[in-house]
Protein backbone atom coordinates (compact mmCIF):
# COMPACT_ATOMS: atom_id res chain seq x y z
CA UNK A 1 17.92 -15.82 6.64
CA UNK A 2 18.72 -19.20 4.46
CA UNK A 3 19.58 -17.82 1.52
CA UNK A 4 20.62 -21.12 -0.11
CA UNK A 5 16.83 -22.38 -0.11
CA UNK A 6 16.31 -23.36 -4.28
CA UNK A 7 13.17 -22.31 -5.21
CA UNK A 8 11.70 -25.11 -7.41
CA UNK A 9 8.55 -25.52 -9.84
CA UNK A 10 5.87 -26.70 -6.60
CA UNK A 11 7.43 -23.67 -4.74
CA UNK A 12 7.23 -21.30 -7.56
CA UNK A 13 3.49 -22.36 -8.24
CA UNK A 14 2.64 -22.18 -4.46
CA UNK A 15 3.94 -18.26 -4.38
CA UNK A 16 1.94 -17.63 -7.30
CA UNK A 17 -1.05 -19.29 -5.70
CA UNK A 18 -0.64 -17.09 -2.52
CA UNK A 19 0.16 -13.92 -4.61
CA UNK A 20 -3.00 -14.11 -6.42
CA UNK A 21 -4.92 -15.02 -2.67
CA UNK A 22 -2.67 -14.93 0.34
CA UNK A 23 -5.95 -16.36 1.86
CA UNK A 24 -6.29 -19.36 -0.49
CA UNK A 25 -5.91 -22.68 2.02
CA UNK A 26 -3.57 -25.04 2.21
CA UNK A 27 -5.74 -27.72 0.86
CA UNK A 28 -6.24 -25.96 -2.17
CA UNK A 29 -2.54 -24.93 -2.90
CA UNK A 30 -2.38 -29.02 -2.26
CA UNK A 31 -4.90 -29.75 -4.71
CA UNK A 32 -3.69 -27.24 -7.86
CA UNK A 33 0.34 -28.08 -7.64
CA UNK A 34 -0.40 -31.83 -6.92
CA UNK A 35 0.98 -32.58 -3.54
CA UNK A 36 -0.18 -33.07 -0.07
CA UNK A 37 -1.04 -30.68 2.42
CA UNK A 38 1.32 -31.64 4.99
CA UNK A 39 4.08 -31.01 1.91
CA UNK A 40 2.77 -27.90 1.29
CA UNK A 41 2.49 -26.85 4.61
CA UNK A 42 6.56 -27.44 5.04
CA UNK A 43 7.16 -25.92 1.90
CA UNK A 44 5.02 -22.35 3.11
CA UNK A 45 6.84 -22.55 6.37
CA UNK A 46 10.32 -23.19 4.66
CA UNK A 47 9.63 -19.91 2.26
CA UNK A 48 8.71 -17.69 5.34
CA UNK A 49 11.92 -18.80 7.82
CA UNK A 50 14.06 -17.94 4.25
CA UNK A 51 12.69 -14.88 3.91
CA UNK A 52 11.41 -15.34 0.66
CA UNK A 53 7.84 -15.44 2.21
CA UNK A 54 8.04 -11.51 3.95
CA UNK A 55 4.67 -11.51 5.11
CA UNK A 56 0.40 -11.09 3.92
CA UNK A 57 -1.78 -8.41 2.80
CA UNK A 58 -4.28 -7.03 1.25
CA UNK A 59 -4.83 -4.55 -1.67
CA UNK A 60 -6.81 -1.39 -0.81
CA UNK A 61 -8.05 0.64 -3.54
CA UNK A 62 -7.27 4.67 -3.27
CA UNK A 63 -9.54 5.76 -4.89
CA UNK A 64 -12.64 4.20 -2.29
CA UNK A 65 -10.31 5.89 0.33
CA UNK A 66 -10.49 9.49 -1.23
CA UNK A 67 -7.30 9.65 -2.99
CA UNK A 68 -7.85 10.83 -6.47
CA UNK A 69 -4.53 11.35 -7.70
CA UNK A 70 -1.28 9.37 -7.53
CA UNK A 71 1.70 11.04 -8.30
CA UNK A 72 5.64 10.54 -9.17
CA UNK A 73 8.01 12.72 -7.27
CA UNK A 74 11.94 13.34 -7.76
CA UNK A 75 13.39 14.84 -5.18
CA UNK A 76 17.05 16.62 -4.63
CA UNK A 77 18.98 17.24 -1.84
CA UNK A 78 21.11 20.04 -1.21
CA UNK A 79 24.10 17.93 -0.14
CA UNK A 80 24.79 14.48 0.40
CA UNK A 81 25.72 14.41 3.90
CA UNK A 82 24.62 11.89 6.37
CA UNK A 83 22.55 14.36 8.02
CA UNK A 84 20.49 15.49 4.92
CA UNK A 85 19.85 12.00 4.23
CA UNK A 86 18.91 10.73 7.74
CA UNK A 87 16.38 13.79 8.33
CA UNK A 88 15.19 12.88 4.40
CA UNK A 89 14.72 9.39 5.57
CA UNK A 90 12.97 10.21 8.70
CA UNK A 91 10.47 12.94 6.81
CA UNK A 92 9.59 10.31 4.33
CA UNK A 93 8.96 7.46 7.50
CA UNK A 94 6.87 10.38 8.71
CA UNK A 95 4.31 10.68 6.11
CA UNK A 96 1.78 7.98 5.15
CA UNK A 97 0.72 9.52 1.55
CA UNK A 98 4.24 8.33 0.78
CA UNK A 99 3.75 4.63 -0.61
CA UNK A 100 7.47 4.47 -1.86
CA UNK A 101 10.43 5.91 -1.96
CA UNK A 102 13.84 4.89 -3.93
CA UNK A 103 16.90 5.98 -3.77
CA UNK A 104 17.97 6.35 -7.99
CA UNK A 105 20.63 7.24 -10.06
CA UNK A 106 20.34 10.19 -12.58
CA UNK A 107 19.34 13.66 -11.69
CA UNK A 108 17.29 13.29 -8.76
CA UNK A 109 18.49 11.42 -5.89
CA UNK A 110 15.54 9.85 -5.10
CA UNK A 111 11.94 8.79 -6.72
CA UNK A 112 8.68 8.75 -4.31
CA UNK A 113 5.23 7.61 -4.84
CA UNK A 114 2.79 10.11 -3.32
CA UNK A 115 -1.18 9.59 -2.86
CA UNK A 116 -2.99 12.81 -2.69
CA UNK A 117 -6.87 13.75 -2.50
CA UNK A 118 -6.53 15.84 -5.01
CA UNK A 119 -4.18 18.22 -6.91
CA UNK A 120 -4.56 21.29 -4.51
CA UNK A 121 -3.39 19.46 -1.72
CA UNK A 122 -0.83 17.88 -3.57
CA UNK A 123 0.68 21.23 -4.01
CA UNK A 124 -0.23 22.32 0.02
CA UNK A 125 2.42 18.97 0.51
CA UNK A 126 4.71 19.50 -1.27
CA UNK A 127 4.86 23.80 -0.07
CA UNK A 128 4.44 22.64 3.56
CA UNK A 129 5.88 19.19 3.88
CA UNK A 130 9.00 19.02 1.40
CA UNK A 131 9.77 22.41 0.08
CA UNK A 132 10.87 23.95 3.63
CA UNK A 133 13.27 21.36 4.48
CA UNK A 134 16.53 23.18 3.94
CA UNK A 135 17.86 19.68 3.11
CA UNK A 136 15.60 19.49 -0.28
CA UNK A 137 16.43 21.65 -2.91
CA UNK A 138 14.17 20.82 -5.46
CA UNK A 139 10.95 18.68 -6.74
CA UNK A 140 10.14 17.34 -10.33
CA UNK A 141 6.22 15.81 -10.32
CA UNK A 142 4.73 13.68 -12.58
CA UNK A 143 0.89 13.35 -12.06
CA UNK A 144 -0.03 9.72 -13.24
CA UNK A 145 -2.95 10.39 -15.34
CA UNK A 146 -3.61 6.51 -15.78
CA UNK A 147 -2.35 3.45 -14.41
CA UNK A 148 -1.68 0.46 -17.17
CA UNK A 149 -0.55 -2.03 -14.70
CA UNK A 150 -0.09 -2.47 -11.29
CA UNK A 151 1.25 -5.69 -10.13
CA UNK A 152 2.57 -6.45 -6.97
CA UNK A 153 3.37 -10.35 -7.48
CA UNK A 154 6.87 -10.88 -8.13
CA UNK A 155 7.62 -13.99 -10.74
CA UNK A 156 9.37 -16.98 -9.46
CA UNK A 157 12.98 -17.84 -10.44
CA UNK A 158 13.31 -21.35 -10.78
CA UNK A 159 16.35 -22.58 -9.61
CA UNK A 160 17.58 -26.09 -11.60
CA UNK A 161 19.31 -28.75 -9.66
């Protein structure tokens, strides 16, 4: 990865234009920042081979797919060893309702992001799936009862000279 690529105002305009539409053409990332197609072309293709550029999606709302609630779980482990955390890692790899998980400082070692249908099988997940791994010794939830914002593009830093 080039991390020494300087992320200037045309390249900080084109990632907004592609977080907002990461199916918006070429030719009209060209025409909104002001420079040609072939220029913006090079300038996508530089992002992506830096890294900066990780790859395209979509949004998918949970609630058409059945999930009703979202919820906020801490989670402890029992010890810290490299084999509690490994078999944590792979459980959490191992379940799709999980959206996100982070490691975090404080009282819980880590913070997830769990989808469920709705509250009842919530609770069958976290009896079945979490609470009888001898590695996890204990859960804090918070059900999110609305969500304010949700944004997944990430503001460009521009960087002078």
């Amino acid at each position: 990865m080039n991390n020494s690529l300087k992320i200037d105002q045309i390249d900080g305009k084109i990632l907004e234009l592609l977080q907002k539409n990461s199916r918006i053409s070429n030719q009209e990332i060209a025409n909104q920042v002001g420079s040609s197609v072939s220029s913006v072309w090079r300038r996508i293709n530089a992002l992506e081979e830096a890294g900066v550029i990780q790859g395209y999606g979509l949004t998918v709302s949970p609630e058409k797919m059945g999930y009703q609630e979202t919820i906020l779980l801490q989670i402890s482990l029992q010890r810290h060893s490299d084999d509690y955390i490994e078999q944590f890692i792979q459980l959490v790899e191992s379940i799709p309702e999980i959206l996100e998980c982070y490691a975090t400082t404080g009282e819980y070692d880590y913070v997830l992001k769990v989808l469920a249908t709705d509250m009842r099988a919530f609770h069958r997940f976290v009896r079945n799936s979490l609470m009888r791994q001898p590695f996890i010794s204990k859960t804090y939830s918070q059900v999110v009862m609305d969500k304010i914002k949700f944004q997944k593009a990430i503001p460009a830093i521009v960087k002078k000279g």
